[in-house]
N, C-alpha and C. Protein backbone atom coordinates (compact mmCIF):
# COMPACT_ATOMS: atom_id res chain seq x y z
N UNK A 1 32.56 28.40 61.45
CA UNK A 1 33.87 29.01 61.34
C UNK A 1 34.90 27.89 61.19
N UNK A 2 35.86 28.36 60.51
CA UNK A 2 36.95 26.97 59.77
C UNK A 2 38.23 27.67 60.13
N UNK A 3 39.02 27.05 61.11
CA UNK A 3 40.05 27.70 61.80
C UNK A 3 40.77 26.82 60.79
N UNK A 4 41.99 27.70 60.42
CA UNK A 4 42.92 27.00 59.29
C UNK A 4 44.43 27.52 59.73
N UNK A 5 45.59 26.88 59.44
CA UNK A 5 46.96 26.54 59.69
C UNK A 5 47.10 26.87 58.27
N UNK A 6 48.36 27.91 57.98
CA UNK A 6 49.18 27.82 56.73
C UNK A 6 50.24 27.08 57.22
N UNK A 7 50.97 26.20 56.77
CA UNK A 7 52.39 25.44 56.70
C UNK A 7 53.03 26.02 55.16
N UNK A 8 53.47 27.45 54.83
CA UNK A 8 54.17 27.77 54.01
C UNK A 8 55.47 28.18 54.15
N UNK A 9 56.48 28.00 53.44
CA UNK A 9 57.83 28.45 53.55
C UNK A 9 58.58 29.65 52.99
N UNK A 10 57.46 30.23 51.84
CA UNK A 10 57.83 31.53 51.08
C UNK A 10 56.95 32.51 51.61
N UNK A 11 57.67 33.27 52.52
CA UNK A 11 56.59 34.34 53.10
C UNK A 11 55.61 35.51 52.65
N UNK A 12 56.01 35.47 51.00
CA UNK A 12 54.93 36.60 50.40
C UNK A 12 53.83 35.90 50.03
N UNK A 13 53.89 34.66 49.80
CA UNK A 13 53.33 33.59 49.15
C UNK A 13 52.16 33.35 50.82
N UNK A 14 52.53 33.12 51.90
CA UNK A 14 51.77 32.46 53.17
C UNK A 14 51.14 33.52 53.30
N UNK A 15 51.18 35.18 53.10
CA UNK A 15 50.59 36.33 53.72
C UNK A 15 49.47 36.73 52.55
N UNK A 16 50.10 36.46 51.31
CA UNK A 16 49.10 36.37 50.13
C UNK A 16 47.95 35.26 50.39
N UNK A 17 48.54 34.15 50.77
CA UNK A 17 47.40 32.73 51.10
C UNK A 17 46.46 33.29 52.64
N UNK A 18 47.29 33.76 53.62
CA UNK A 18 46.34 34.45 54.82
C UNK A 18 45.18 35.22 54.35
N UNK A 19 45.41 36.46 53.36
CA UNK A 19 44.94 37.23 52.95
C UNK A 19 43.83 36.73 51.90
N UNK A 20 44.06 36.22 51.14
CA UNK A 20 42.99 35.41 50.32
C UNK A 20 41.67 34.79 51.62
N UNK A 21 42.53 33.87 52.06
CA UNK A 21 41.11 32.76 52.89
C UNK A 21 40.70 33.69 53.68
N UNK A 22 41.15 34.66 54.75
CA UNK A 22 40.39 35.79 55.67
C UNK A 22 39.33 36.44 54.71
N UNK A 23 39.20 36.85 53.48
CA UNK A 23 38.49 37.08 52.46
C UNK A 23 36.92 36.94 52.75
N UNK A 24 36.63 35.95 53.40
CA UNK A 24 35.71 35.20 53.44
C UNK A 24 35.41 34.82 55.17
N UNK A 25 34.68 35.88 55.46
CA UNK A 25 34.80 35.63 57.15
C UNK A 25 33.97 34.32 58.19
N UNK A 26 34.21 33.37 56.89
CA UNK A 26 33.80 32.01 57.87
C UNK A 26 34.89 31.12 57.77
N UNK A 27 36.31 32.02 57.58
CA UNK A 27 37.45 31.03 57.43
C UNK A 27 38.49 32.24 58.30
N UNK A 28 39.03 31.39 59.47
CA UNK A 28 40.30 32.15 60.18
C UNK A 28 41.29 31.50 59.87
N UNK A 29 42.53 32.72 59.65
CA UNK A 29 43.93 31.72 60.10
C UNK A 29 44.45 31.85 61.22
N UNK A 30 44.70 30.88 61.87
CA UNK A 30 45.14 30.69 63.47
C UNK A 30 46.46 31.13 63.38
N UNK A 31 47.08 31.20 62.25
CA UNK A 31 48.45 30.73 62.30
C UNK A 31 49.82 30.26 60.96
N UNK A 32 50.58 31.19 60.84
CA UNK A 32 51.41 31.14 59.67
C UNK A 32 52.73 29.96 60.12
N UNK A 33 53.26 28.98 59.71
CA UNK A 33 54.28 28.03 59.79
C UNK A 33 55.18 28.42 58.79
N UNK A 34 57.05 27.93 58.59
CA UNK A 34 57.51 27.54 57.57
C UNK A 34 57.95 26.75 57.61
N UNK A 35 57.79 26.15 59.05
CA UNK A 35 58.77 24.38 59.31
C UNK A 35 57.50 23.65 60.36
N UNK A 36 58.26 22.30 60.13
CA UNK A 36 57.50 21.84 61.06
C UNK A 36 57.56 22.07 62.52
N UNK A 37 59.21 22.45 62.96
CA UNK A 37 58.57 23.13 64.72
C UNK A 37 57.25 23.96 64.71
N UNK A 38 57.45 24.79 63.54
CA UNK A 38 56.40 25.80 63.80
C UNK A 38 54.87 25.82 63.70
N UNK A 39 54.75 24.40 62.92
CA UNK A 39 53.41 24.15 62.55
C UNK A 39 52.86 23.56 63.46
N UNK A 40 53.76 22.37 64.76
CA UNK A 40 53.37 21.78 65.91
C UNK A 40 52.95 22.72 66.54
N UNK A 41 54.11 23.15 67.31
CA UNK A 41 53.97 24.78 68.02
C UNK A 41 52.15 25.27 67.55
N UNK A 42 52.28 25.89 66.56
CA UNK A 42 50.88 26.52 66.11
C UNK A 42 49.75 25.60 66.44
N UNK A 43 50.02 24.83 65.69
CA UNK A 43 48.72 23.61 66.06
C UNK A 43 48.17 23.24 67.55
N UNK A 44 49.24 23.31 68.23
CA UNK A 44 49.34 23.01 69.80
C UNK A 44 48.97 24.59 70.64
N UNK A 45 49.09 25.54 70.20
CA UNK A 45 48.46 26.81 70.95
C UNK A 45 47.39 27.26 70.51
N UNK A 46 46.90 26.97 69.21
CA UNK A 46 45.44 27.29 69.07
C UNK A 46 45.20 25.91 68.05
N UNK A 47 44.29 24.82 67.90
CA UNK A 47 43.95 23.92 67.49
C UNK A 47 43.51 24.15 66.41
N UNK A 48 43.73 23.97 64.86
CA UNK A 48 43.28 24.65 63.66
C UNK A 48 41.95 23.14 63.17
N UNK A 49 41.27 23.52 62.60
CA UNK A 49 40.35 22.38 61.89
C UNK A 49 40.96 22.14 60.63
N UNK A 50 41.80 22.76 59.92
CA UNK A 50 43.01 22.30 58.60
C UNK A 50 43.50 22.78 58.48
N UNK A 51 44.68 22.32 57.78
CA UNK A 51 46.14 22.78 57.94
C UNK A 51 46.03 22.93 56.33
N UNK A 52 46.22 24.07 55.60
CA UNK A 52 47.34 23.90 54.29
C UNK A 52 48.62 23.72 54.38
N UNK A 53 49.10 22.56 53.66
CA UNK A 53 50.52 22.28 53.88
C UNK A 53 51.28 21.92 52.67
N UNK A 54 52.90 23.10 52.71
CA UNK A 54 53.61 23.11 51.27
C UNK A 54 54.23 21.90 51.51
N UNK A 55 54.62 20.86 50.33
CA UNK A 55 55.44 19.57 50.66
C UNK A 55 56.95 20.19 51.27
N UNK A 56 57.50 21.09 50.56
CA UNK A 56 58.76 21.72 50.41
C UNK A 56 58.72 23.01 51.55
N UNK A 57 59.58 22.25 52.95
CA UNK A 57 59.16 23.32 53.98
C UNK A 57 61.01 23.96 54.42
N UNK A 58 60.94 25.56 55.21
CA UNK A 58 61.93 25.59 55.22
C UNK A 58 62.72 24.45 56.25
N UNK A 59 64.03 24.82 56.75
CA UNK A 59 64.81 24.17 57.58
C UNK A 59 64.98 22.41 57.31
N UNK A 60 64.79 22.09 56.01
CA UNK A 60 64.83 20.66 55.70
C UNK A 60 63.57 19.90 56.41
N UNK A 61 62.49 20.32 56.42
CA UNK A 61 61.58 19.40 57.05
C UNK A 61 60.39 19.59 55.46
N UNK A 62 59.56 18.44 55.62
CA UNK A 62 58.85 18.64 54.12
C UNK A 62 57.24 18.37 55.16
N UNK A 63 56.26 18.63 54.21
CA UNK A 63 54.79 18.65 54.41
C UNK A 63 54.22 17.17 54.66
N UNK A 64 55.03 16.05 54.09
CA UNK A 64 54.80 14.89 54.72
C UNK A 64 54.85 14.76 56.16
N UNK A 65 55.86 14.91 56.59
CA UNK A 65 56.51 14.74 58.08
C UNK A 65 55.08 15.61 59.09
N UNK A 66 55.17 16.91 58.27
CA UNK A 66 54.00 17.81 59.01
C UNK A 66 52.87 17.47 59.05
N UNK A 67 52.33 16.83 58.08
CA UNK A 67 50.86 16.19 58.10
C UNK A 67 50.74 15.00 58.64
N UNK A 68 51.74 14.01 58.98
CA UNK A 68 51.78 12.88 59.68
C UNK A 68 51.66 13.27 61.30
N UNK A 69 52.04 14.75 61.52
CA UNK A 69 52.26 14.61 63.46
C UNK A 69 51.07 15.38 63.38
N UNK A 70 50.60 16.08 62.01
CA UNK A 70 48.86 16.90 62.32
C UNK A 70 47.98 16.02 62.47
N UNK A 71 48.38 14.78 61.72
CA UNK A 71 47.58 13.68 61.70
C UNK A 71 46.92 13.15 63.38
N UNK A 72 48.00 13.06 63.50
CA UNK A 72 48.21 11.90 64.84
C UNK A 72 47.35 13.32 65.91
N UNK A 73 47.46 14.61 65.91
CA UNK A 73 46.70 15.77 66.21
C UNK A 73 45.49 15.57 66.26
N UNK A 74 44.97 15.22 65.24
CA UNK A 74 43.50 15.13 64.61
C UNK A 74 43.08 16.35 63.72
N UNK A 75 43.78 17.27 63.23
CA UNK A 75 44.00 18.03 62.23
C UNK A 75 44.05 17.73 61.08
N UNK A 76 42.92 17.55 60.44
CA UNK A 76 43.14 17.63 58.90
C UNK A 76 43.79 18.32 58.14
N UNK A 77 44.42 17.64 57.17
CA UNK A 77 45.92 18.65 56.15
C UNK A 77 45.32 18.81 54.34
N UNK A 78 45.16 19.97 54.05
CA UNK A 78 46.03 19.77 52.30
C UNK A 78 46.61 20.27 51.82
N UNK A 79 47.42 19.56 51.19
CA UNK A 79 48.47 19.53 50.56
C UNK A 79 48.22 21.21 49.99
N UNK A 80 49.56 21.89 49.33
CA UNK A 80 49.60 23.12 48.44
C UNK A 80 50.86 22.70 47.78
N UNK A 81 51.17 22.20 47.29
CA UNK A 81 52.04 22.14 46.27
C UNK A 81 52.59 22.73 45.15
N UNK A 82 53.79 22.79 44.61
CA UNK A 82 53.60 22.82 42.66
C UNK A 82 53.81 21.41 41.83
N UNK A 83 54.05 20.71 42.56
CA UNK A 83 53.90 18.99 42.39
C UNK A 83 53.33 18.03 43.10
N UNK A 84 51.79 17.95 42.88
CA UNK A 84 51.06 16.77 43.65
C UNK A 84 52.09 15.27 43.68
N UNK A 85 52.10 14.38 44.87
CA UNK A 85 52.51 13.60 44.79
C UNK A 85 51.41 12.42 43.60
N UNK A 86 52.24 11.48 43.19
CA UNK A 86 51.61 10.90 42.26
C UNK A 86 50.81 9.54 42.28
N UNK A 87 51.01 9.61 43.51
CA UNK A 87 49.61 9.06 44.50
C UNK A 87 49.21 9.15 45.33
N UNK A 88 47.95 8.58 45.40
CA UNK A 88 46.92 9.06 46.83
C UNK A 88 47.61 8.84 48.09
N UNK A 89 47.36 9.87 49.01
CA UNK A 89 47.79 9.27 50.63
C UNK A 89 46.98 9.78 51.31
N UNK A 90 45.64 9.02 51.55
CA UNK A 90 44.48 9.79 52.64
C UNK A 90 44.85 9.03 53.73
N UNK A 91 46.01 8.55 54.04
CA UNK A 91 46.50 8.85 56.06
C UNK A 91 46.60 9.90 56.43
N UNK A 92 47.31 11.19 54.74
CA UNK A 92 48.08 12.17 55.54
C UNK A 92 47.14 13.78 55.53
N UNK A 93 46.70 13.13 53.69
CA UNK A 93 45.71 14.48 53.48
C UNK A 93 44.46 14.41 53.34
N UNK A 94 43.53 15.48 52.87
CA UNK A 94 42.40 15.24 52.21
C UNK A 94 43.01 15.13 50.82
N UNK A 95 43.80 15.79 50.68
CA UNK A 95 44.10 15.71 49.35
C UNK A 95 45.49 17.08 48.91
N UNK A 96 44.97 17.24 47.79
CA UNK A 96 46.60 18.55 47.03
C UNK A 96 45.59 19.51 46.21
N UNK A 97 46.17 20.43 46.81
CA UNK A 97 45.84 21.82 45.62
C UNK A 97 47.43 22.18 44.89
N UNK A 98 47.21 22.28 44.08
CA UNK A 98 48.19 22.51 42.96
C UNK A 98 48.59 23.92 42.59
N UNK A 99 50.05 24.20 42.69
CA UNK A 99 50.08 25.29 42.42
C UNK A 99 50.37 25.68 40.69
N UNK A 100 50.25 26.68 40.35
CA UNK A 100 49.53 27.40 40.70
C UNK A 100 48.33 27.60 40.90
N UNK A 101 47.62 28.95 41.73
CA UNK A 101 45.78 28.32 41.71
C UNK A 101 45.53 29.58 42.26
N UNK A 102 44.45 30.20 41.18
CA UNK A 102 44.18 31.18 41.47
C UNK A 102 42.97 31.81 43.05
N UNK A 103 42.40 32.63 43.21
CA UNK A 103 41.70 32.45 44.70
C UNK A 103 40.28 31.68 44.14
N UNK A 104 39.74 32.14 43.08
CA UNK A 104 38.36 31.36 42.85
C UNK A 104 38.73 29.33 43.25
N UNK A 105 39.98 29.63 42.72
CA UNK A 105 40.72 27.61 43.22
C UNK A 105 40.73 27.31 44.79
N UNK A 106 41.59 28.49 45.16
CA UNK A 106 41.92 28.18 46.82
C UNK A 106 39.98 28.09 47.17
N UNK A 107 39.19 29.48 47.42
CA UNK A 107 38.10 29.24 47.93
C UNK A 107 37.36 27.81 47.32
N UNK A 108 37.27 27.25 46.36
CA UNK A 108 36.92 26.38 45.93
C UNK A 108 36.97 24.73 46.60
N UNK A 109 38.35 24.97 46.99
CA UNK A 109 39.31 23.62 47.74
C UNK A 109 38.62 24.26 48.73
N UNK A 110 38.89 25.44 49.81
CA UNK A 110 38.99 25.20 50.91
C UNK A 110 37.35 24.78 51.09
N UNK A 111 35.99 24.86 50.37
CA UNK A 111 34.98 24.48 49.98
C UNK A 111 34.57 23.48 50.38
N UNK A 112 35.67 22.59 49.35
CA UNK A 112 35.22 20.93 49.36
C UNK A 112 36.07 20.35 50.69
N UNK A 113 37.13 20.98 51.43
CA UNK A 113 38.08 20.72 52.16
C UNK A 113 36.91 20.43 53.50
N UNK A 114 36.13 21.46 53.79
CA UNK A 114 35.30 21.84 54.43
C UNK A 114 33.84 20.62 54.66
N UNK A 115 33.92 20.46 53.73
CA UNK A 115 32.63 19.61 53.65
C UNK A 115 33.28 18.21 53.82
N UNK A 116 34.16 17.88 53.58
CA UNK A 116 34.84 16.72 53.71
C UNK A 116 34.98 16.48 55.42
N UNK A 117 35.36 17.66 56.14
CA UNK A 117 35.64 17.90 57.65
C UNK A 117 34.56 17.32 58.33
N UNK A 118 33.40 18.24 57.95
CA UNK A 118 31.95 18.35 58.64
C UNK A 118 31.50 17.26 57.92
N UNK A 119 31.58 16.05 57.34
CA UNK A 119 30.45 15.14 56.44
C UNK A 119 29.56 15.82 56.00
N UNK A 120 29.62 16.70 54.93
CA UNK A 120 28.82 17.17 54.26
C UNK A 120 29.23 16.91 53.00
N UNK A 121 27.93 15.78 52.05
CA UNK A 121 27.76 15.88 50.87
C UNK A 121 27.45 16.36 49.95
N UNK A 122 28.02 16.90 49.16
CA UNK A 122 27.43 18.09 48.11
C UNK A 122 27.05 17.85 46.45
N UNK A 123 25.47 18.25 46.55
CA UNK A 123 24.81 17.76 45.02
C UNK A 123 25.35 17.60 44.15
N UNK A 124 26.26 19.50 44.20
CA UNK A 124 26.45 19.78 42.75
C UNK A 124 28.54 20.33 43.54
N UNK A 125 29.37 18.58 42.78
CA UNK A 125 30.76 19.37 43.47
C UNK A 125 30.96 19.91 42.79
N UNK A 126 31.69 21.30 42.87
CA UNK A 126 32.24 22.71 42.51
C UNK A 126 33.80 22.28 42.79
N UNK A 127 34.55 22.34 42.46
CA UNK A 127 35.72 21.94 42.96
C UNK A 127 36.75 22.44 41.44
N UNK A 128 37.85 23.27 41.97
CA UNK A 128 38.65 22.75 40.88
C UNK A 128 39.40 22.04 40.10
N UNK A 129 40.30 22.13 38.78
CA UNK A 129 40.63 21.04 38.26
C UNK A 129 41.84 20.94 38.66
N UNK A 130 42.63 21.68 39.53
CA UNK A 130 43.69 21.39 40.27
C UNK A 130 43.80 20.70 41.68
N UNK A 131 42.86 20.67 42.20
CA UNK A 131 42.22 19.87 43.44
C UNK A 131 42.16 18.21 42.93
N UNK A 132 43.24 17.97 43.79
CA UNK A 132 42.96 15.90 43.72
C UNK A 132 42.56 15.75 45.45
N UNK A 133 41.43 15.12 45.15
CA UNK A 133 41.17 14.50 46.50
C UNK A 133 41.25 13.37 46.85
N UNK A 134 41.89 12.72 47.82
CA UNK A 134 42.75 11.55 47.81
C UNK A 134 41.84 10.55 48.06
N UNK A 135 40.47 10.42 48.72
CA UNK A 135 39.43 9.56 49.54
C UNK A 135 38.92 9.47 47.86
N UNK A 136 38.60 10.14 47.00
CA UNK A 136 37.88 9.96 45.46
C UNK A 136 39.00 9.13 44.75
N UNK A 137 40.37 9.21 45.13
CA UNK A 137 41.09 8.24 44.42
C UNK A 137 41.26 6.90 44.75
N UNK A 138 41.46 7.16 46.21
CA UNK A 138 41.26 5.84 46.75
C UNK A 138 40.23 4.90 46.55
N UNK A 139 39.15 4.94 46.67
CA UNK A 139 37.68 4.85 46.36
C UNK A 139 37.78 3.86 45.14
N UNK A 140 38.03 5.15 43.92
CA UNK A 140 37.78 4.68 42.46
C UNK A 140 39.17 3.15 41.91
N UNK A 141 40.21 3.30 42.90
CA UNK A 141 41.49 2.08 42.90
C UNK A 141 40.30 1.16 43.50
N UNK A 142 39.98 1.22 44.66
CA UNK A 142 39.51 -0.25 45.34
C UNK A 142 38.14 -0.69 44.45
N UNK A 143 36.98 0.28 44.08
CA UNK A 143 36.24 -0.08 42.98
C UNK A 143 36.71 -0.66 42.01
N UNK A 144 37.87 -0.15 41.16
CA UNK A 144 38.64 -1.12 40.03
C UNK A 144 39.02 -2.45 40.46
N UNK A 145 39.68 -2.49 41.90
CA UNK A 145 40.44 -3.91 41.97
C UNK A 145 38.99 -5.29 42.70
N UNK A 146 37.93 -4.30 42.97
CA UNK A 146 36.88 -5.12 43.57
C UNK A 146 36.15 -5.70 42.80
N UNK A 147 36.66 -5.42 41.26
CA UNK A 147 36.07 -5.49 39.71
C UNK A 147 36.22 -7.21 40.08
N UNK A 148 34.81 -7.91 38.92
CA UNK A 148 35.27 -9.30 38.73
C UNK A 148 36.00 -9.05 37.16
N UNK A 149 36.77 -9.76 37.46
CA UNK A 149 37.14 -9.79 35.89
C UNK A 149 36.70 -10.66 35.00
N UNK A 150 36.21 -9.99 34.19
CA UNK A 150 35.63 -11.05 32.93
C UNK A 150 35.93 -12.35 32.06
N UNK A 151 34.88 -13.77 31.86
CA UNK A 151 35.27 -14.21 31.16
C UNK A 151 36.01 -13.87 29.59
N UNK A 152 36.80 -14.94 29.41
CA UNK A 152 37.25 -14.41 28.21
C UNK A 152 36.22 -14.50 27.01
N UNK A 153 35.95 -13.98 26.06
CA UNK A 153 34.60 -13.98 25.07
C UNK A 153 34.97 -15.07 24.18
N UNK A 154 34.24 -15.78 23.44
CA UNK A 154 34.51 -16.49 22.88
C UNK A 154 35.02 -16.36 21.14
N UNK A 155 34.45 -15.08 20.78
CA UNK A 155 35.83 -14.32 19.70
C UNK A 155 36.61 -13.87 19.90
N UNK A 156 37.42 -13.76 21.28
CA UNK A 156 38.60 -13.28 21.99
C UNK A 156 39.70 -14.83 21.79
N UNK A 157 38.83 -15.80 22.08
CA UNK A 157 39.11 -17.32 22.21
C UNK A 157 39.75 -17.69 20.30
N UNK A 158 38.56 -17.69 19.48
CA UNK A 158 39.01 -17.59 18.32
C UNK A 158 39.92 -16.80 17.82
N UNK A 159 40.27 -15.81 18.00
CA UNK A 159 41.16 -14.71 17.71
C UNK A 159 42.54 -15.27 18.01
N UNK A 160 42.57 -15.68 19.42
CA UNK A 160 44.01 -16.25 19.78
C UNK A 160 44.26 -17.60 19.15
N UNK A 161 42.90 -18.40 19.12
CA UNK A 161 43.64 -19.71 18.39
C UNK A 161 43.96 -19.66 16.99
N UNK A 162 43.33 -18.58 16.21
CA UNK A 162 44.25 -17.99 14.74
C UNK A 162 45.08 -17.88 14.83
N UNK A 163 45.27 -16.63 15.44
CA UNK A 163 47.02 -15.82 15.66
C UNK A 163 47.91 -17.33 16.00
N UNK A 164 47.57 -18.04 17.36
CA UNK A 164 48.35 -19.19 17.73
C UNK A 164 48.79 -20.54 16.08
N UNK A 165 47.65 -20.76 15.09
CA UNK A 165 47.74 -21.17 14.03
C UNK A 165 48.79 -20.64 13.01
N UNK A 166 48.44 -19.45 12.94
CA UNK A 166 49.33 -18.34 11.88
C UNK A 166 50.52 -18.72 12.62
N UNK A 167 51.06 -18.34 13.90
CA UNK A 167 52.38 -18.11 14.17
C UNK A 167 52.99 -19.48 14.07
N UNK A 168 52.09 -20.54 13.78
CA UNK A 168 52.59 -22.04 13.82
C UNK A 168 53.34 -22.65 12.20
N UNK A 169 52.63 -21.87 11.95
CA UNK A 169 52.18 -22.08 10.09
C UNK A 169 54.10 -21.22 9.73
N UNK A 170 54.34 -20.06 10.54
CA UNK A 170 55.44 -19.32 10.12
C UNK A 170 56.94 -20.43 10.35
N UNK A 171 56.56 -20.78 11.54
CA UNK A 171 58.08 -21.37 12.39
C UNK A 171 57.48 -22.84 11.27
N UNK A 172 56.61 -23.10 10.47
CA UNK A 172 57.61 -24.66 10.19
C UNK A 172 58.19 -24.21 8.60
N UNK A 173 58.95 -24.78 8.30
CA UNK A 173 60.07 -24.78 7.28
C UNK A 173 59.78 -24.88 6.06
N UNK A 174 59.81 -23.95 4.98
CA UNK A 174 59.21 -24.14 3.84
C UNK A 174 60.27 -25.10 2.71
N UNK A 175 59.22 -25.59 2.01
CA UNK A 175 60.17 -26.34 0.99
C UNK A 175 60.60 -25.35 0.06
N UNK A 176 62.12 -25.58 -0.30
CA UNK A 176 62.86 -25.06 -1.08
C UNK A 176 62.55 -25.71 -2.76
N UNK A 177 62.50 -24.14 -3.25
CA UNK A 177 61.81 -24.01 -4.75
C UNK A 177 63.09 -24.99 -5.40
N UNK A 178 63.24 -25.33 -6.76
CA UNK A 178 63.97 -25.93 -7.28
C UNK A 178 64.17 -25.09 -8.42
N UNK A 179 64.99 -24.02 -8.75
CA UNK A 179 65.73 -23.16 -9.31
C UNK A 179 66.34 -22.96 -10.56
């Protein structure tokens, strides 16, 4: 059973999202938020195993702020957005579901959300294409920067000492024709 936290601020929208994940009776919601008092509060009277959380919350508080004190909780967060941030932050989330997203998306995320919780690796990921998961981005940055970088080739070498020739050949001064 996967006790889950909505942190939404549009209330047809959080009762539509309740209603979807209850769908599926190995997923509860503990608990509807639209600010962050309310998501502490919630979190703190019944302990959720993840939080969905909108960046854009009411009363001027945003889904950052909320996933940083779920954090420090031990509550895992993701994101629900209509604008993923445009980079990774696995301090705060597993990751962003994107709005819009239909329920085959939500069950999908809350899926991989799930297996991510419990360390469970999965053969074949199912996941949608609105789902960024932030630990797969992170990952694939530190693989790139752990890269050696390559010698330069040695027709890479020739190539530049042409171009370097040609551009030498331009800047010196041609003799003037006699007219």
């Amino acid at each position: 059973m996967l006790n889950i936290l909505v942190v939404e601020d549009e209330p047809l929208f959080a009762e539509t999202l309740r209603h979807l994940i209850e769908l599926n009776p190995l997923y509860v919601v503990t608990d509807v938020a639209e600010d962050s008092a309310g998501a502490l509060a919630a979190a703190a009277t019944r302990r959720p195993d993840l939080a969905l959380v909108d960046l854009q919350l009411a009363h001027g508080s945003t889904g950052f702020s909320v996933a940083a004190k779920l954090a420090e909780m031990g509550v895992a967060c993701l994101f629900t957005s209509g604008k993923a941030p445009s980079f990774p932050i696995p301090d705060l989330a597993l990751g962003c579901l994107v709005k819009p997203f239909s329920e085959e998306d939500l069950v999908r995320a809350l899926k991989a959300a799930e297996d991510i919780i419990r360390g469970r690796e999965r053969l074949r990921p199912s996941r949608p294409g609105n789902l960024r998961l932030y630990a797969e981005e992170s990952a694939a940055v530190e693989t790139i920067a752990a890269a050696p970088i390559p010698p330069r080739s040695s027709a890479r070498r020739r190539l530049r000492d042409r171009l370097g020739r040609l551009f030498r050949g331009l800047q010196r001064p041609r003799p003037r024709r006699a007219g």
